[in-house]
Protein backbone atom coordinates (compact mmCIF):
# COMPACT_ATOMS: atom_id res chain seq x y z
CA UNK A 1 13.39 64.81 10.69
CA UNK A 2 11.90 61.55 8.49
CA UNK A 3 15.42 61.72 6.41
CA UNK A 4 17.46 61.76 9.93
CA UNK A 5 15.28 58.93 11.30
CA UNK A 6 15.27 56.71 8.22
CA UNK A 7 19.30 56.76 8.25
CA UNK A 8 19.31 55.67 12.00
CA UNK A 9 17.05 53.49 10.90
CA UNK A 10 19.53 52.07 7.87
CA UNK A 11 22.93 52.34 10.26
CA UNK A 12 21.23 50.09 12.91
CA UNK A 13 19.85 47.35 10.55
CA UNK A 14 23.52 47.43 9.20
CA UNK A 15 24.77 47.63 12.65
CA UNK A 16 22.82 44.03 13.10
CA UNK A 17 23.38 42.44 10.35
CA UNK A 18 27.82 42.97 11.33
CA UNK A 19 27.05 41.56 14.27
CA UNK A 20 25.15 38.31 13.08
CA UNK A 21 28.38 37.75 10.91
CA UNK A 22 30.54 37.52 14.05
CA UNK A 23 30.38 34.53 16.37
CA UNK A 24 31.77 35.51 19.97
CA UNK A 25 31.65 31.71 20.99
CA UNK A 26 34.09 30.48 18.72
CA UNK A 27 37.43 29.52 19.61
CA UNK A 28 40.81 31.08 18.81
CA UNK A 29 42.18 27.70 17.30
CA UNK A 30 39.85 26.78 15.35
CA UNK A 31 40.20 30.72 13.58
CA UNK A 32 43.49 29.81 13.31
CA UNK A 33 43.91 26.69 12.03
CA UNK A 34 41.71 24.45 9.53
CA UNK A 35 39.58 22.07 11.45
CA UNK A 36 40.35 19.07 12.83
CA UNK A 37 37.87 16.05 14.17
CA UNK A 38 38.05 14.75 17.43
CA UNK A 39 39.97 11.28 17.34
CA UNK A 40 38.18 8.56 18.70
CA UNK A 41 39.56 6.52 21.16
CA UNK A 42 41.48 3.27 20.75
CA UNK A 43 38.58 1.22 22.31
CA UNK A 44 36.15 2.40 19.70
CA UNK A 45 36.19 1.14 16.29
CA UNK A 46 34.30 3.25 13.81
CA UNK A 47 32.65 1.24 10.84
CA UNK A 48 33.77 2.15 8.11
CA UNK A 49 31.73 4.64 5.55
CA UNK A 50 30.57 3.44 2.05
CA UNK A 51 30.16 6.53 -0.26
CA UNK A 52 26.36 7.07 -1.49
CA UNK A 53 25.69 7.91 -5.08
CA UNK A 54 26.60 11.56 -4.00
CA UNK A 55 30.18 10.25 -2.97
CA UNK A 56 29.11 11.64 0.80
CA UNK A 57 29.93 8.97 3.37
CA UNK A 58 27.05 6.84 4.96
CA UNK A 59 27.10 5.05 8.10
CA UNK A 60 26.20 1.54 8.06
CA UNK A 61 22.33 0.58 9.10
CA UNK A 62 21.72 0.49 13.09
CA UNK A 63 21.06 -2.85 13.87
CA UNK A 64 18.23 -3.34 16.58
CA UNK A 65 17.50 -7.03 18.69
CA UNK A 66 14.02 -7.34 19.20
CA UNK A 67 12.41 -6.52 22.87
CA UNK A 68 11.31 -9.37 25.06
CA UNK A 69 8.21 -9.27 27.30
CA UNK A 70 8.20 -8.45 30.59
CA UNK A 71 7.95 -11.46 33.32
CA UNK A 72 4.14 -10.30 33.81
CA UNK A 73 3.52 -9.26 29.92
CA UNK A 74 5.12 -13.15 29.48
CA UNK A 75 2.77 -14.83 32.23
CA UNK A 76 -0.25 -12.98 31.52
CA UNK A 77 1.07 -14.01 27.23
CA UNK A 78 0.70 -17.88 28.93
CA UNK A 79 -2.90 -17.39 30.88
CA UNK A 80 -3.95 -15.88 27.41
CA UNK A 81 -2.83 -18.99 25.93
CA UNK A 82 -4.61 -21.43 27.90
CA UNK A 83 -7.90 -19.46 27.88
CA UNK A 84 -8.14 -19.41 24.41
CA UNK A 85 -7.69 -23.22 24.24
CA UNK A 86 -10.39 -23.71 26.76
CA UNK A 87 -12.45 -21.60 24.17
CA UNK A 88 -12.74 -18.28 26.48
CA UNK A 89 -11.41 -15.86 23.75
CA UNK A 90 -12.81 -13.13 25.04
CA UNK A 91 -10.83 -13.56 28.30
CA UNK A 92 -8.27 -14.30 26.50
CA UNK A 93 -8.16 -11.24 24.19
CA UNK A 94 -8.53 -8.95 27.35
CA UNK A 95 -4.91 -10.47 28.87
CA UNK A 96 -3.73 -10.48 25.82
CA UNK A 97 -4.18 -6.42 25.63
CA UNK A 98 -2.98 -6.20 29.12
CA UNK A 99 0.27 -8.01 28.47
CA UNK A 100 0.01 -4.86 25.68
CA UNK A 101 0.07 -2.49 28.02
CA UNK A 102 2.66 -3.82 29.76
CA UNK A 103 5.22 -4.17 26.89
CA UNK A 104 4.08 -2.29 24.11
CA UNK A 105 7.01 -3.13 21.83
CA UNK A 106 7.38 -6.36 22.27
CA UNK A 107 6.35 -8.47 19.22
CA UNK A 108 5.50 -11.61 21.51
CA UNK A 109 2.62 -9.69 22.40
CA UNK A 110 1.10 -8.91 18.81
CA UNK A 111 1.64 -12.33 17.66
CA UNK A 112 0.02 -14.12 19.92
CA UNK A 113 -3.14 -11.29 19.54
CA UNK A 114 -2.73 -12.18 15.56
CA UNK A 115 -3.03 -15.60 16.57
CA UNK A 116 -6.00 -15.52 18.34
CA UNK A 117 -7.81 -12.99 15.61
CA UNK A 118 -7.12 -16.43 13.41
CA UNK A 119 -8.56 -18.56 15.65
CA UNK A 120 -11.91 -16.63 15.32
CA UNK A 121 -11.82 -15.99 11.37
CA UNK A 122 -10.80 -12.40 11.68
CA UNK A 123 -8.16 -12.78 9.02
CA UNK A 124 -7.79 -8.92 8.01
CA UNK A 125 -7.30 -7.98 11.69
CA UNK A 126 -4.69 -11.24 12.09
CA UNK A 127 -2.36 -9.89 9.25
CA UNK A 128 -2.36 -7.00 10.17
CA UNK A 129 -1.52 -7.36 13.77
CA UNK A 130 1.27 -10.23 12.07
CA UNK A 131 2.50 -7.09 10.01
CA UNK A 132 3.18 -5.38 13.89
CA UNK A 133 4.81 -7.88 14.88
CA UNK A 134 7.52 -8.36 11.86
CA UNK A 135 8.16 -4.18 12.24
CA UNK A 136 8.70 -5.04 15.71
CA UNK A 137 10.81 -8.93 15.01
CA UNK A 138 14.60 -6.86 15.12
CA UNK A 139 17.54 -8.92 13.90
CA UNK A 140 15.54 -11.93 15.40
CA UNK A 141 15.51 -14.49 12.68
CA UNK A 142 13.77 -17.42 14.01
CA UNK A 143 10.52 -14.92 15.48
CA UNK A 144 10.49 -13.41 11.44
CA UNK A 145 9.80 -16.59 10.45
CA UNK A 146 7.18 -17.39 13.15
CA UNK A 147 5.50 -14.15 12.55
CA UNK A 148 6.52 -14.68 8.50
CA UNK A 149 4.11 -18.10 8.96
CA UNK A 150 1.41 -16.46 10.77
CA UNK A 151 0.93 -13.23 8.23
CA UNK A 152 1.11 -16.36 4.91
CA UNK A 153 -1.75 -18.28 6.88
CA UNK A 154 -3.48 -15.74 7.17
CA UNK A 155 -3.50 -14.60 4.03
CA UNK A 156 -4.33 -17.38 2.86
CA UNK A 157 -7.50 -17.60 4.72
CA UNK A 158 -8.26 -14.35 2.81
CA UNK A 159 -7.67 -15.69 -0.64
CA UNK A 160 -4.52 -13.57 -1.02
């Protein structure tokens, strides 16, 4: 009985195993024939693909533009502004984290926050928040440099 039930046992795992060889969803044509890509269509132009050190193709970097702030994230930016040259950074800081909230990728937002961490000698907390800002800058040269100046001065501050 254990000798019968062992070899069921054996002709079923084998029985499995066939079947995971066999895939019912593939075509005819592409059994038949060696595969073929999709063309692309005239509109599209594909970059072309520089080999890596393995000679496999590699598609050129994704380039990304940098996000703006929303029309409120950009007035409440302004308010923050203003308050914190009337010497209220604390009210300042607070629309300053709800512009934040409001466009969390936008690197407007961190740089003015960095900005106003300067303005009351918290120099670690101002490059890093500068740091945010450049991950966030895109193919946007002229905000790099802005948020490039920011993250030197306040480095400086720190004796780096």
């Amino acid at each position: 009985m254990m000798r019968l039930l062992n070899r069921v046992c054996v002709v079923g795992i084998l029985a499995v195993m066939t079947g995971c060889g066999v895939n019912p969803y593939r075509s005819a044509t592409t059994e038949a024939g060696p595969e073929t890509q999709p063309s692309t269509p005239a509109t599209e132009t594909a970059a072309p693909q520089q080999p890596d050190r393995t000679g496999r193709p590699v598609s050129p970097p994704v380039r990304i533009s940098r996000v703006e702030p929303t029309p409120a994230a950009r007035q409440m930016l302004a308010n923050a502004e203003a308050a914190a040259r009337e010497g209220r950074y604390d009210q300042a800081m607070l629309m300053v984290e709800r512009a934040q909230r409001m466009s969390p990728k936008a690197g407007d937002v961190y740089l003015v926050m960095a900005r106003l961490h300067y303005e009351q000698q918290r120099f670690a907390k101002s490059e890093q928040l500068c740091l945010k800002a450049l991950s966030l800058a895109g193919d946007d040269k002229a905000f790099k440099e802005s948020a490039m100046y920011s993250l030197d001065k306040a480095r400086q501050a720190q004796g780096k």
